[in-house]
C-alpha atoms as a PDB file:
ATOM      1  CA  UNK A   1      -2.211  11.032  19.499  1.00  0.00           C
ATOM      2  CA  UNK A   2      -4.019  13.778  17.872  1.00  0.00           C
ATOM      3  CA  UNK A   3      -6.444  13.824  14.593  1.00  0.00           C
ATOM      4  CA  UNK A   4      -4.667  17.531  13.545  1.00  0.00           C
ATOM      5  CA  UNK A   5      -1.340  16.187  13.726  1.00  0.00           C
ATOM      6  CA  UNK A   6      -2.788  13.357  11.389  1.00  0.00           C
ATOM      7  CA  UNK A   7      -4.517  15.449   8.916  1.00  0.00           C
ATOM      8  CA  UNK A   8      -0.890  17.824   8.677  1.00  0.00           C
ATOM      9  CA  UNK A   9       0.781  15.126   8.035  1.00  0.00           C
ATOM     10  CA  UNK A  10      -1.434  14.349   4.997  1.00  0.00           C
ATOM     11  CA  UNK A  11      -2.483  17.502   4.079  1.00  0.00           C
ATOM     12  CA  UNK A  12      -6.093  17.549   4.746  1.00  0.00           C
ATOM     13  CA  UNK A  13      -7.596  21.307   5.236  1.00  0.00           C
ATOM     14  CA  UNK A  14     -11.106  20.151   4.936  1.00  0.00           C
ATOM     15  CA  UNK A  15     -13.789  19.810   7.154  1.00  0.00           C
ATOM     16  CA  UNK A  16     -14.222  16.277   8.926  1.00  0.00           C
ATOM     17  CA  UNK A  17     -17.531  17.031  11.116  1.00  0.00           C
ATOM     18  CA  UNK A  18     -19.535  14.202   8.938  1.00  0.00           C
ATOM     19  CA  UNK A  19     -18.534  11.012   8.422  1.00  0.00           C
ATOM     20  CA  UNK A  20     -19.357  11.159   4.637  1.00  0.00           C
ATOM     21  CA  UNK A  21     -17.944   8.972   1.570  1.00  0.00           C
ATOM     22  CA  UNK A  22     -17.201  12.733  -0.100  1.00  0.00           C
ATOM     23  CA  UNK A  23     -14.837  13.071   3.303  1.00  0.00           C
ATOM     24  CA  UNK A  24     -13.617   9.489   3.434  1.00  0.00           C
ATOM     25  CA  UNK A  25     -12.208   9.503  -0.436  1.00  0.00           C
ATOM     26  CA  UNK A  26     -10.377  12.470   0.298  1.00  0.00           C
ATOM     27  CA  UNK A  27      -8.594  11.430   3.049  1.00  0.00           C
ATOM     28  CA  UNK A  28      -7.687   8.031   1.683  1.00  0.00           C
ATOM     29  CA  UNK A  29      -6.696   9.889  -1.720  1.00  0.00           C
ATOM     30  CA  UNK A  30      -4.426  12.354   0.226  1.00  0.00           C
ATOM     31  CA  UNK A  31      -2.904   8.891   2.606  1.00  0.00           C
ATOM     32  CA  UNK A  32      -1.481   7.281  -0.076  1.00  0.00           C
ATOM     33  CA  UNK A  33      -0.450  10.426  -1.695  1.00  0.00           C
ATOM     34  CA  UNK A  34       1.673  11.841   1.393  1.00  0.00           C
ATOM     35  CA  UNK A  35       2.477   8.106   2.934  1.00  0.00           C
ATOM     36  CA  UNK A  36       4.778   5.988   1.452  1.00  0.00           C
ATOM     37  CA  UNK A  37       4.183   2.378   1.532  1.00  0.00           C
ATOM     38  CA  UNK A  38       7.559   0.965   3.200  1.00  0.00           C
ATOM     39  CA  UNK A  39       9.529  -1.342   4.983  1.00  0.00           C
ATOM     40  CA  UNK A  40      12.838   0.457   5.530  1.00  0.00           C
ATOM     41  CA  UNK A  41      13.344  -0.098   9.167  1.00  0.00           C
ATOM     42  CA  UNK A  42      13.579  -3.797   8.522  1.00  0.00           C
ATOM     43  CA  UNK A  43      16.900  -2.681   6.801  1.00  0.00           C
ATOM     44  CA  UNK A  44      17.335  -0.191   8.882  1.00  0.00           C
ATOM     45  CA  UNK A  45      17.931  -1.688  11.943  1.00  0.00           C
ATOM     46  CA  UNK A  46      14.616  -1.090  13.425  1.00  0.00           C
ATOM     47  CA  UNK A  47      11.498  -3.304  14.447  1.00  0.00           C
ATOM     48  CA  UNK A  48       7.618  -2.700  12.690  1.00  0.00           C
ATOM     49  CA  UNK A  49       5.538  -2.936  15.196  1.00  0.00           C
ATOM     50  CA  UNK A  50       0.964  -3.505  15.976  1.00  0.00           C
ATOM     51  CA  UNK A  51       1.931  -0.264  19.107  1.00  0.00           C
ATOM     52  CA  UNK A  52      -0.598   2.234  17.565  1.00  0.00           C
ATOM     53  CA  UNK A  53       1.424   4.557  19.738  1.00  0.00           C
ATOM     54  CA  UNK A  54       4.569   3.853  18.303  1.00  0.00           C
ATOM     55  CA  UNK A  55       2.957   3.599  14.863  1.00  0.00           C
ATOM     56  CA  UNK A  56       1.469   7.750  14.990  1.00  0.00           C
ATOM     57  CA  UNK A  57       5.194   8.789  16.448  1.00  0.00           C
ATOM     58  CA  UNK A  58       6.699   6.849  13.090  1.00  0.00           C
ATOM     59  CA  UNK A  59       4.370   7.858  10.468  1.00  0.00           C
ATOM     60  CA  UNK A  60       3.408  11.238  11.844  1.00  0.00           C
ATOM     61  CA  UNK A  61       5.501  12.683  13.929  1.00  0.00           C
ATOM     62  CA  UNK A  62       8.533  11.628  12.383  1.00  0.00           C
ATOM     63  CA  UNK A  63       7.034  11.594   8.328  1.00  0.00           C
ATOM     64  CA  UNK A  64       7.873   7.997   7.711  1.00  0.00           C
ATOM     65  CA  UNK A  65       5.585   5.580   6.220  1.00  0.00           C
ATOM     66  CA  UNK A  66       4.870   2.068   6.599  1.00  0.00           C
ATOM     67  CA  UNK A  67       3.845  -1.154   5.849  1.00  0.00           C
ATOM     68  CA  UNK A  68      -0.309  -2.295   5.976  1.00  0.00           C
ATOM     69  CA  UNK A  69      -0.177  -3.637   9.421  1.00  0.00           C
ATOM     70  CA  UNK A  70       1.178   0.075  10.481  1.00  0.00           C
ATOM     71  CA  UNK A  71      -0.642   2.260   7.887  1.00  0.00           C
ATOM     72  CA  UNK A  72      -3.971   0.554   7.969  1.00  0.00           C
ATOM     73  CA  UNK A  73      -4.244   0.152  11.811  1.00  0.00           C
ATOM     74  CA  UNK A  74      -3.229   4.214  11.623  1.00  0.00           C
ATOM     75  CA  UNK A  75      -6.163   4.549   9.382  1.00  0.00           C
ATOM     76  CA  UNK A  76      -8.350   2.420  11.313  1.00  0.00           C
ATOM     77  CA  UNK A  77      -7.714   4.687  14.485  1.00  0.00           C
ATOM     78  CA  UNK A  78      -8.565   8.057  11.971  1.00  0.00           C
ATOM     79  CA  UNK A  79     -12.072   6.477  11.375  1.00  0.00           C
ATOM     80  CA  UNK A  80     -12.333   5.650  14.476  1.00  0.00           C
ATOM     81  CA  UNK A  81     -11.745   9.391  15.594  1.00  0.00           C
ATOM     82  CA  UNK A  82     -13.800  10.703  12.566  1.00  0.00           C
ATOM     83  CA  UNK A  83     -17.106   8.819  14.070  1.00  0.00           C
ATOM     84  CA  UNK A  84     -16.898   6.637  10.894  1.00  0.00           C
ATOM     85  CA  UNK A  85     -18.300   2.845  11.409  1.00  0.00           C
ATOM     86  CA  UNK A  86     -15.959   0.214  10.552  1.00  0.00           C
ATOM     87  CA  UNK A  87     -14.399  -3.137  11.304  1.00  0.00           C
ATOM     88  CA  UNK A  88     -10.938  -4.553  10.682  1.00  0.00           C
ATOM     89  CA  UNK A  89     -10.757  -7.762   8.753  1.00  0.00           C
ATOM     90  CA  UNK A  90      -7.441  -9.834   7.574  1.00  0.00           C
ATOM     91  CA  UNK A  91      -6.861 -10.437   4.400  1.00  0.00           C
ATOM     92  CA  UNK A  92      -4.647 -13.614   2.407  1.00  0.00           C
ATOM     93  CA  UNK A  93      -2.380 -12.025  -0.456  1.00  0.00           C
ATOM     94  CA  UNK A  94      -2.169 -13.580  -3.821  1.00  0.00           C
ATOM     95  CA  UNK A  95       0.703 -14.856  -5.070  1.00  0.00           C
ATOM     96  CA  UNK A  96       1.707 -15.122  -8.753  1.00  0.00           C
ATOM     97  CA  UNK A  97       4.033 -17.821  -8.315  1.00  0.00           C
ATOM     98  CA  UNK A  98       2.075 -20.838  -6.499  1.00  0.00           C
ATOM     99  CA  UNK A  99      -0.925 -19.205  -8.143  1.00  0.00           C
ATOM    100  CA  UNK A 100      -3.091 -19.165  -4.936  1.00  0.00           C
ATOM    101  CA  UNK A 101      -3.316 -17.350  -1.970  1.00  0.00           C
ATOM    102  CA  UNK A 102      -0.919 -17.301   1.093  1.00  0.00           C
ATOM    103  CA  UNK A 103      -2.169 -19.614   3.839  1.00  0.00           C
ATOM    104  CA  UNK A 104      -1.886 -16.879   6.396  1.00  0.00           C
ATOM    105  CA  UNK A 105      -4.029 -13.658   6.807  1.00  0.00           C
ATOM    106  CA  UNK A 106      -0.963 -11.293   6.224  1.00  0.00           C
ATOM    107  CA  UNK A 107      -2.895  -7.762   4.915  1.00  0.00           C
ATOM    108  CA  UNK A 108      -4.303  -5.860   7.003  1.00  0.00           C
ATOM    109  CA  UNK A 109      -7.552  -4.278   5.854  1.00  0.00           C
ATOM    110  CA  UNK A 110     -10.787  -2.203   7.073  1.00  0.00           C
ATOM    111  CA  UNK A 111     -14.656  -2.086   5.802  1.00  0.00           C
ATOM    112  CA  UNK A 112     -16.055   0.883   6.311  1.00  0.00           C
ATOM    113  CA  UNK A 113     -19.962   1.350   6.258  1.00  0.00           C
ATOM    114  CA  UNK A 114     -21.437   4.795   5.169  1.00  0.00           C
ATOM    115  CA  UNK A 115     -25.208   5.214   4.313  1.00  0.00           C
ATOM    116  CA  UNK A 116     -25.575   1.708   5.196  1.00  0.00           C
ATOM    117  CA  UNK A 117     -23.100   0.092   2.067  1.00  0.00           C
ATOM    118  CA  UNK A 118     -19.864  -1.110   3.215  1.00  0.00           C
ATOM    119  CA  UNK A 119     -16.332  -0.256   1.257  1.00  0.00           C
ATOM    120  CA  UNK A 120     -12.819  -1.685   1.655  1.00  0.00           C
ATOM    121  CA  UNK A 121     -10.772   1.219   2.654  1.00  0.00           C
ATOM    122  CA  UNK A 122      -6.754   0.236   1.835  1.00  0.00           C
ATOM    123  CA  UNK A 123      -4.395   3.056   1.911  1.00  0.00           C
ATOM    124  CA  UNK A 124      -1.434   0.322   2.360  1.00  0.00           C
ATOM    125  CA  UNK A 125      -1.113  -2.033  -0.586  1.00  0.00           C
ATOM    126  CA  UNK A 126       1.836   0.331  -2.673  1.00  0.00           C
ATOM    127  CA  UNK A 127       3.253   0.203  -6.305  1.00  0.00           C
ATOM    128  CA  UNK A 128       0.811  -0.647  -8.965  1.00  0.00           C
ATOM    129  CA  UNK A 129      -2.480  -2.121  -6.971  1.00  0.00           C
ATOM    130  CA  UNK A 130      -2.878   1.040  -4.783  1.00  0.00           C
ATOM    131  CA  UNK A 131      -6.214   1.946  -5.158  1.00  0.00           C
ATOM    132  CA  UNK A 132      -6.571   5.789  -4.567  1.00  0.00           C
ATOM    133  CA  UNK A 133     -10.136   5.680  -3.513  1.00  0.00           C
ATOM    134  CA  UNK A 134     -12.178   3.303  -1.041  1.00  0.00           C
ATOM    135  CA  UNK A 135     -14.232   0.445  -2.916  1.00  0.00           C
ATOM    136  CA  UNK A 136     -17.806  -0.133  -2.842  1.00  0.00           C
ATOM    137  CA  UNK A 137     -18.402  -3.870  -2.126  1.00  0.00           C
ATOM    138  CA  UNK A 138     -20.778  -4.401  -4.827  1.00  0.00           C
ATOM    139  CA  UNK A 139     -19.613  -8.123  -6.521  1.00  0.00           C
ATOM    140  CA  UNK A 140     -18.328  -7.772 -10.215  1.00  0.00           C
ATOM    141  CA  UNK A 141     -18.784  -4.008 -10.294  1.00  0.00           C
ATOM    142  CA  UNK A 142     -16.164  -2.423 -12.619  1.00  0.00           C
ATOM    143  CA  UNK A 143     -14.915   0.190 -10.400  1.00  0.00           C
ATOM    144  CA  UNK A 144     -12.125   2.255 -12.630  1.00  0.00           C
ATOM    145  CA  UNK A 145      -9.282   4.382 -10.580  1.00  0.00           C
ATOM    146  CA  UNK A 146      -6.254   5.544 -12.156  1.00  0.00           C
ATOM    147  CA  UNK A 147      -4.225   2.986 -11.503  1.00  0.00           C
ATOM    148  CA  UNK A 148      -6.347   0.574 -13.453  1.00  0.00           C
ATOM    149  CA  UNK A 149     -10.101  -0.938 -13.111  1.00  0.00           C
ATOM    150  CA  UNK A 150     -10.602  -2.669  -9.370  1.00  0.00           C
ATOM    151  CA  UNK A 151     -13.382  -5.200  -9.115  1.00  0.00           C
ATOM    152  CA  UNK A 152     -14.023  -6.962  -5.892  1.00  0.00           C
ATOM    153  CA  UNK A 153     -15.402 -10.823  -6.263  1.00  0.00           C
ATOM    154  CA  UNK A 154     -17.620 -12.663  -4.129  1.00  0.00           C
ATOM    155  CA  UNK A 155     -18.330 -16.422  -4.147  1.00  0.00           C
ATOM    156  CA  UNK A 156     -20.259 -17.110  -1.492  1.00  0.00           C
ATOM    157  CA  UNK A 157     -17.342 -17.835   0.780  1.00  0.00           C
ATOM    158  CA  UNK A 158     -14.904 -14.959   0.939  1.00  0.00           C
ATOM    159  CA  UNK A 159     -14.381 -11.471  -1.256  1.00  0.00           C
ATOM    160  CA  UNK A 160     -11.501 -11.430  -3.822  1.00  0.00           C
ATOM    161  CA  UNK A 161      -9.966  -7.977  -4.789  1.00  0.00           C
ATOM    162  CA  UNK A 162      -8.532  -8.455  -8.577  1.00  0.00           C
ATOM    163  CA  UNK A 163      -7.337  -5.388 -10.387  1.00  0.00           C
ATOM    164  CA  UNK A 164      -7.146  -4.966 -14.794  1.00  0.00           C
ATOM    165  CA  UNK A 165      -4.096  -2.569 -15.231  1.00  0.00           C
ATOM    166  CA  UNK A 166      -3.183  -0.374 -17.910  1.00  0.00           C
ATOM    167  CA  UNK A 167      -0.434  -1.605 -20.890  1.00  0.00           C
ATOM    168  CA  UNK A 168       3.062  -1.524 -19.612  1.00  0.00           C
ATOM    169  CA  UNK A 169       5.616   0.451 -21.932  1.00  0.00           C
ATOM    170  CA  UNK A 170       9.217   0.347 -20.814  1.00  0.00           C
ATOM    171  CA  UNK A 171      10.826   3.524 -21.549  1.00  0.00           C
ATOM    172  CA  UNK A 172      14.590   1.985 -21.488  1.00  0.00           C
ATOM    173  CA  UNK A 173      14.820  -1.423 -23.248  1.00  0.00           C
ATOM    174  CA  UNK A 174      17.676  -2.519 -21.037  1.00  0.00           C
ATOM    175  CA  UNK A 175      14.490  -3.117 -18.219  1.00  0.00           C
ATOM    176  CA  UNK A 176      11.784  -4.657 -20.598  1.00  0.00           C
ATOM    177  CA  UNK A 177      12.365  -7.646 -18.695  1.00  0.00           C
ATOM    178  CA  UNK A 178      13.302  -6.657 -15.432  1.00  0.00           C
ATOM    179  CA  UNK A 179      12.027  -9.191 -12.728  1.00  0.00           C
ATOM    180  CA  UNK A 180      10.310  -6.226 -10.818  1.00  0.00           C
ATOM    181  CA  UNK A 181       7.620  -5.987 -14.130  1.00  0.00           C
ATOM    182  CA  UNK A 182       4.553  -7.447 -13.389  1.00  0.00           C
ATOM    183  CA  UNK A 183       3.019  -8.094 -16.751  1.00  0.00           C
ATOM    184  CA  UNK A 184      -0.413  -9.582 -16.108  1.00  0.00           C
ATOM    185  CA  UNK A 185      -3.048  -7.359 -17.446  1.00  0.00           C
ATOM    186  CA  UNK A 186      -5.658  -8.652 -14.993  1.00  0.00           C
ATOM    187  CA  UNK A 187      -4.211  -9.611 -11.167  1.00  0.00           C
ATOM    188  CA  UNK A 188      -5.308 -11.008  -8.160  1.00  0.00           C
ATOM    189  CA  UNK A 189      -4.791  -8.949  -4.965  1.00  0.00           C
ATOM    190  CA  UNK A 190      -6.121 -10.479  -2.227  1.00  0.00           C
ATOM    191  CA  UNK A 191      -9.076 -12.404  -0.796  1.00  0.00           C
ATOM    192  CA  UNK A 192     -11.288 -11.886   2.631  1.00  0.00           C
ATOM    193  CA  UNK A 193     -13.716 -13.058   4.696  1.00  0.00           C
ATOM    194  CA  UNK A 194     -16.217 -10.307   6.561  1.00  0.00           C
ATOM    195  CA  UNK A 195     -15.319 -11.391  10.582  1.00  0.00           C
ATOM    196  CA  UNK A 196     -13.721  -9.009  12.729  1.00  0.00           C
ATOM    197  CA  UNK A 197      -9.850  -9.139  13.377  1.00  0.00           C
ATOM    198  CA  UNK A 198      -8.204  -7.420  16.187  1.00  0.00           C
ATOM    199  CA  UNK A 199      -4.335  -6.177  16.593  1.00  0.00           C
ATOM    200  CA  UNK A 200      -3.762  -9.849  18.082  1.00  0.00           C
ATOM    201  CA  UNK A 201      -4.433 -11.596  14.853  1.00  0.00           C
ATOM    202  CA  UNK A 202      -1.503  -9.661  13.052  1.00  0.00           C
ATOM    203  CA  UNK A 203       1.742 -10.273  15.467  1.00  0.00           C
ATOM    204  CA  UNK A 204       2.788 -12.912  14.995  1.00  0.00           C
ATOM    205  CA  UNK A 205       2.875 -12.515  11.294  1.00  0.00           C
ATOM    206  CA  UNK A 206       4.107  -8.845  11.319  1.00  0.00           C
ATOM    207  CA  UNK A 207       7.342 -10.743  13.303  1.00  0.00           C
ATOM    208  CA  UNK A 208       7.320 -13.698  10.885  1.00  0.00           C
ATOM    209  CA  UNK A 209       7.300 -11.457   7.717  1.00  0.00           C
ATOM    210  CA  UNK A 210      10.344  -8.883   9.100  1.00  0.00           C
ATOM    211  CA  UNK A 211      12.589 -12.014  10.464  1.00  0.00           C
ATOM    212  CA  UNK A 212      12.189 -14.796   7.760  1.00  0.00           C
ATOM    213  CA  UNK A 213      15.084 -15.093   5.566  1.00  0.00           C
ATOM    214  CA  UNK A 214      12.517 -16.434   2.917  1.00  0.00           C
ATOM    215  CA  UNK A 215       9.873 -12.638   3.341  1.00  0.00           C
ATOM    216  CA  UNK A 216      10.277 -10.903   0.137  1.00  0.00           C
ATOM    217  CA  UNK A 217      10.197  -8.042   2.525  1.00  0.00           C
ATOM    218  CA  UNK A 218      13.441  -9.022   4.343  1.00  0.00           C
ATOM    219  CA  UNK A 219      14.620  -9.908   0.645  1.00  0.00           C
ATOM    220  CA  UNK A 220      14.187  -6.474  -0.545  1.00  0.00           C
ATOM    221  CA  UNK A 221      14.126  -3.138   0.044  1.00  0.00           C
ATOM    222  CA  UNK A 222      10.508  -1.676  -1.065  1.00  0.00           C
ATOM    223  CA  UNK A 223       9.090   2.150  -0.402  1.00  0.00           C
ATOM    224  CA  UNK A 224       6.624   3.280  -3.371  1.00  0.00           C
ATOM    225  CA  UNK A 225       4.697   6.234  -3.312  1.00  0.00           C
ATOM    226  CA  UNK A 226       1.580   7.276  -5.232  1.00  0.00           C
ATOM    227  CA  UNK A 227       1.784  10.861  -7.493  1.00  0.00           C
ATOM    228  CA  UNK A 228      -0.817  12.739  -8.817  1.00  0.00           C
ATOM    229  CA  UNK A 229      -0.133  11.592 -12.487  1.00  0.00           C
ATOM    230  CA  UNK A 230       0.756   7.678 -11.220  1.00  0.00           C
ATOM    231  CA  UNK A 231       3.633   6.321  -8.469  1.00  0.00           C
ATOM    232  CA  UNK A 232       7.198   6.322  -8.021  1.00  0.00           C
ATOM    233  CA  UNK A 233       8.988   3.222  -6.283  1.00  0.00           C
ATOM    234  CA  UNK A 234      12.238   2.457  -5.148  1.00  0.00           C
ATOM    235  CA  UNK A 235      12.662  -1.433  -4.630  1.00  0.00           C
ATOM    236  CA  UNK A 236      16.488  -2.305  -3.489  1.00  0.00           C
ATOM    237  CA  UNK A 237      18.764  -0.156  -6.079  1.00  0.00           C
ATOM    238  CA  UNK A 238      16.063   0.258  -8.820  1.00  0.00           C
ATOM    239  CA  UNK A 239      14.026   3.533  -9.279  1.00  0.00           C
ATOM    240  CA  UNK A 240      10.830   3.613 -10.978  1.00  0.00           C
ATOM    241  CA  UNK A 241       8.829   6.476 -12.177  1.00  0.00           C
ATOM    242  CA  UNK A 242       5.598   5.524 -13.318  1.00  0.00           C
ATOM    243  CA  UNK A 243       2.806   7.224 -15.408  1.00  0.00           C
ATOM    244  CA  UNK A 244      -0.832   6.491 -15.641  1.00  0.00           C
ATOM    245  CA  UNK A 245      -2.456   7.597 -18.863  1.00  0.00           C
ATOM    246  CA  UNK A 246      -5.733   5.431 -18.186  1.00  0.00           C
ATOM    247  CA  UNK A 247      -7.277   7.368 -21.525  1.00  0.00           C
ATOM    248  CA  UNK A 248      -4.536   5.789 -23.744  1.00  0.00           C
ATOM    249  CA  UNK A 249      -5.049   2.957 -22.060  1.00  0.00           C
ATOM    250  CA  UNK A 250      -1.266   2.841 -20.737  1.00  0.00           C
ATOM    251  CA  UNK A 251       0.995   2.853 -18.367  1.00  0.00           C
ATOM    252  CA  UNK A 252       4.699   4.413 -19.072  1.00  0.00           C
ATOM    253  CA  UNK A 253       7.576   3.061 -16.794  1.00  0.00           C
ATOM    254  CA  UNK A 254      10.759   4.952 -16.858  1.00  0.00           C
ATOM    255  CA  UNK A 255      13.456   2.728 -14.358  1.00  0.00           C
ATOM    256  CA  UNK A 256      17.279   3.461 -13.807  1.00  0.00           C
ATOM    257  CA  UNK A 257      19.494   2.136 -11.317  1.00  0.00           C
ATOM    258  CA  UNK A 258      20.406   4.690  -8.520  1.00  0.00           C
ATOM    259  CA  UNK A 259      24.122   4.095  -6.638  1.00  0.00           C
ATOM    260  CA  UNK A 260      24.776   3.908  -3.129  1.00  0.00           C
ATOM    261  CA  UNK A 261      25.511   7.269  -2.652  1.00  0.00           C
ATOM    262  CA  UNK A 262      22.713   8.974  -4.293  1.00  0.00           C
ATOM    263  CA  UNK A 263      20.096   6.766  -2.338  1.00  0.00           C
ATOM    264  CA  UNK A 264      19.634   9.143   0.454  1.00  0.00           C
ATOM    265  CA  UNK A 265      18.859  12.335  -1.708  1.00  0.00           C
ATOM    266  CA  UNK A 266      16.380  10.123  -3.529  1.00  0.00           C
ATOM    267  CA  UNK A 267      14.532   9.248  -0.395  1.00  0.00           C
ATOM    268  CA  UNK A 268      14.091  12.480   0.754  1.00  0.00           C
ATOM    269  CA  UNK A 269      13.448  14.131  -2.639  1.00  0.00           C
ATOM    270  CA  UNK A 270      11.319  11.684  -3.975  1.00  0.00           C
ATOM    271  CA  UNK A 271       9.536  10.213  -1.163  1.00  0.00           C
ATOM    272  CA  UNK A 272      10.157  12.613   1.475  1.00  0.00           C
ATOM    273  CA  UNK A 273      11.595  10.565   3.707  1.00  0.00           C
ATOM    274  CA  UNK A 274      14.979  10.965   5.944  1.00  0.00           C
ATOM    275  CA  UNK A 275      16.002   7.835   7.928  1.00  0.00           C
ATOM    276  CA  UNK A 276      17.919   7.889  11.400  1.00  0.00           C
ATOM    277  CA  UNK A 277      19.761   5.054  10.938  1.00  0.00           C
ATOM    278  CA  UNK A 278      22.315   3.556   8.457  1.00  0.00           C
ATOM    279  CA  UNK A 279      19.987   1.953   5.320  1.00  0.00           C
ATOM    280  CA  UNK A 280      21.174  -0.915   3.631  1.00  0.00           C
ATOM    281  CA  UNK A 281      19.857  -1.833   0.106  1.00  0.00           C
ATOM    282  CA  UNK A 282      18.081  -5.130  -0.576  1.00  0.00           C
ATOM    283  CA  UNK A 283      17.104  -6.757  -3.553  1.00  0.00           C
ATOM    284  CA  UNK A 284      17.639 -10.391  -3.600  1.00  0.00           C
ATOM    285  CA  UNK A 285      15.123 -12.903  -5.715  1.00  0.00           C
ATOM    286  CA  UNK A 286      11.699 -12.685  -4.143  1.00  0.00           C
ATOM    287  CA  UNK A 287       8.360 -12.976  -5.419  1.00  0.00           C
ATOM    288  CA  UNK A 288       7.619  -9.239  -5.457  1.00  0.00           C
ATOM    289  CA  UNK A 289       6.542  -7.213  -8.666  1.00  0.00           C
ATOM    290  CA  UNK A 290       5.434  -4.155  -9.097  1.00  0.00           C
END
């Protein structure tokens, strides 16, 4: 594995002798820019894998992306390699529709320290959430991105991640009430404790969420991609362009359905991806919004 084939792959020219926040912002910024969030080989065919190995052939040598358990343990290995400090932690995803958290530490995450004050570096959440830029762990502190205003919680037991997004306006009626919305202004990400977690924490849920017949990620289809004016996401046959305009205070969605045979011009045109193997559209009724 090598740090320049890495850094191509994203499109970092910069210099990367200091482990600096200046540095580490970039390189997250430009990750989620260049990496689609994705789990396309589960449709595919194919197997995810916690190989690290396999992991830089996929997302680097052969321009895919991945899910967080691949593009977070990627990233974890680039701080590694850029002399940054840091420590992989798990983290429990909310979900909308028990209202609580998953049971299961399913999100892979890392904590970076810098000067001595520790961020949450996540370059693999997609759609919406993505946060662009690493976020100081500072509880309560208003900490506004693009895609909205991230705050990270803590109550004496464990972190929580929440995000306040922008005002949704549908540019087609016909999706104003598409499943795939998420219309909560203010959402709840994720929650985490600070102890260390190693690969071996995350098999056995990496297998459980691509085999399942009841993971929304076996359910549907899902690659998303962040632009520089918002994200673009393809989730089974639906497109979605999507426009920040955090000034306005808004957030402009523009969806269409694309057919079968236009789905792998979109891929590589919009995403920049080109798959090996037959891809199969999913998008049966999970709990997965945008």
């Amino acid at each position: 594995m090598d740090l320049r084939g890495y850094f191509n792959r994203i499109g970092f020219t910069g210099l990367h002798d200091k482990a600096n926040l200046d540095t580490l912002r970039t390189i997250h910024k430009l990750h989620v820019m260049n990496i689609p969030f994705e789990n396309l080989s589960i449709h595919c065919g194919e197997k995810n894998t916690m190989d690290l190995p396999t992991i830089y052939d996929k997302i680097v040598k052969s321009k895919r992306g991945g899910w967080c358990c691949e593009n977070n343990l990627l990233f974890s290995w680039v701080l590694r390699e850029m002399g940054y400090k840091y420590t992989t932690l798990g983290s429990k995803v909310f979900s909308k529709f028990i209202n609580d958290f998953y049971p299961v530490e399913s999100h892979l995450i890392n904590m970076v320290e810098i000067d001595g004050k520790p961020y949450i570096a996540d370059v693999s959440y997609g759609v919406s959430c993505q946060m662009w830029h690493p976020l100081e762990m500072i509880s309560g502190k208003e900490q506004p991105q693009p895609p909205g205003v991230f705050r990270l919680l803590n109550d004496k037991k464990r972190w929580i991640l929440e995000k306040t997004a922008w005002k949704q306006l549908v540019q087609d009626e016909a999706f104003a009430n598409s499943s795939l919305l998420d219309k909560r202004l203010t959402k709840t990400m994720y929650c985490f404790t600070l102890k260390p977690r190693g690969i071996d924490n995350f098999i056995e849920i990496s297998e459980c969420l691509q085999t399942s017949p009841d993971s929304r990620f076996v359910l549907k289809s899902i690659v998303s991609l962040q632009t520089p004016t918002g994200f673009r996401a393809l989730i089974g046959w639906t497109f979605s362009e999507v426009t920040f305009k955090p000034q306005e205070d808004l957030e402009l969605v523009d969806m269409k359905e694309i057919p079968d045979c236009d789905i792998e011009t979109l891929l590589r045109e919009k995403f920049n991806l080109v798959l090996v193997n037959k891809f199969t559209p999913k998008n049966n009724k999970a709990n997965y919004c945008m």
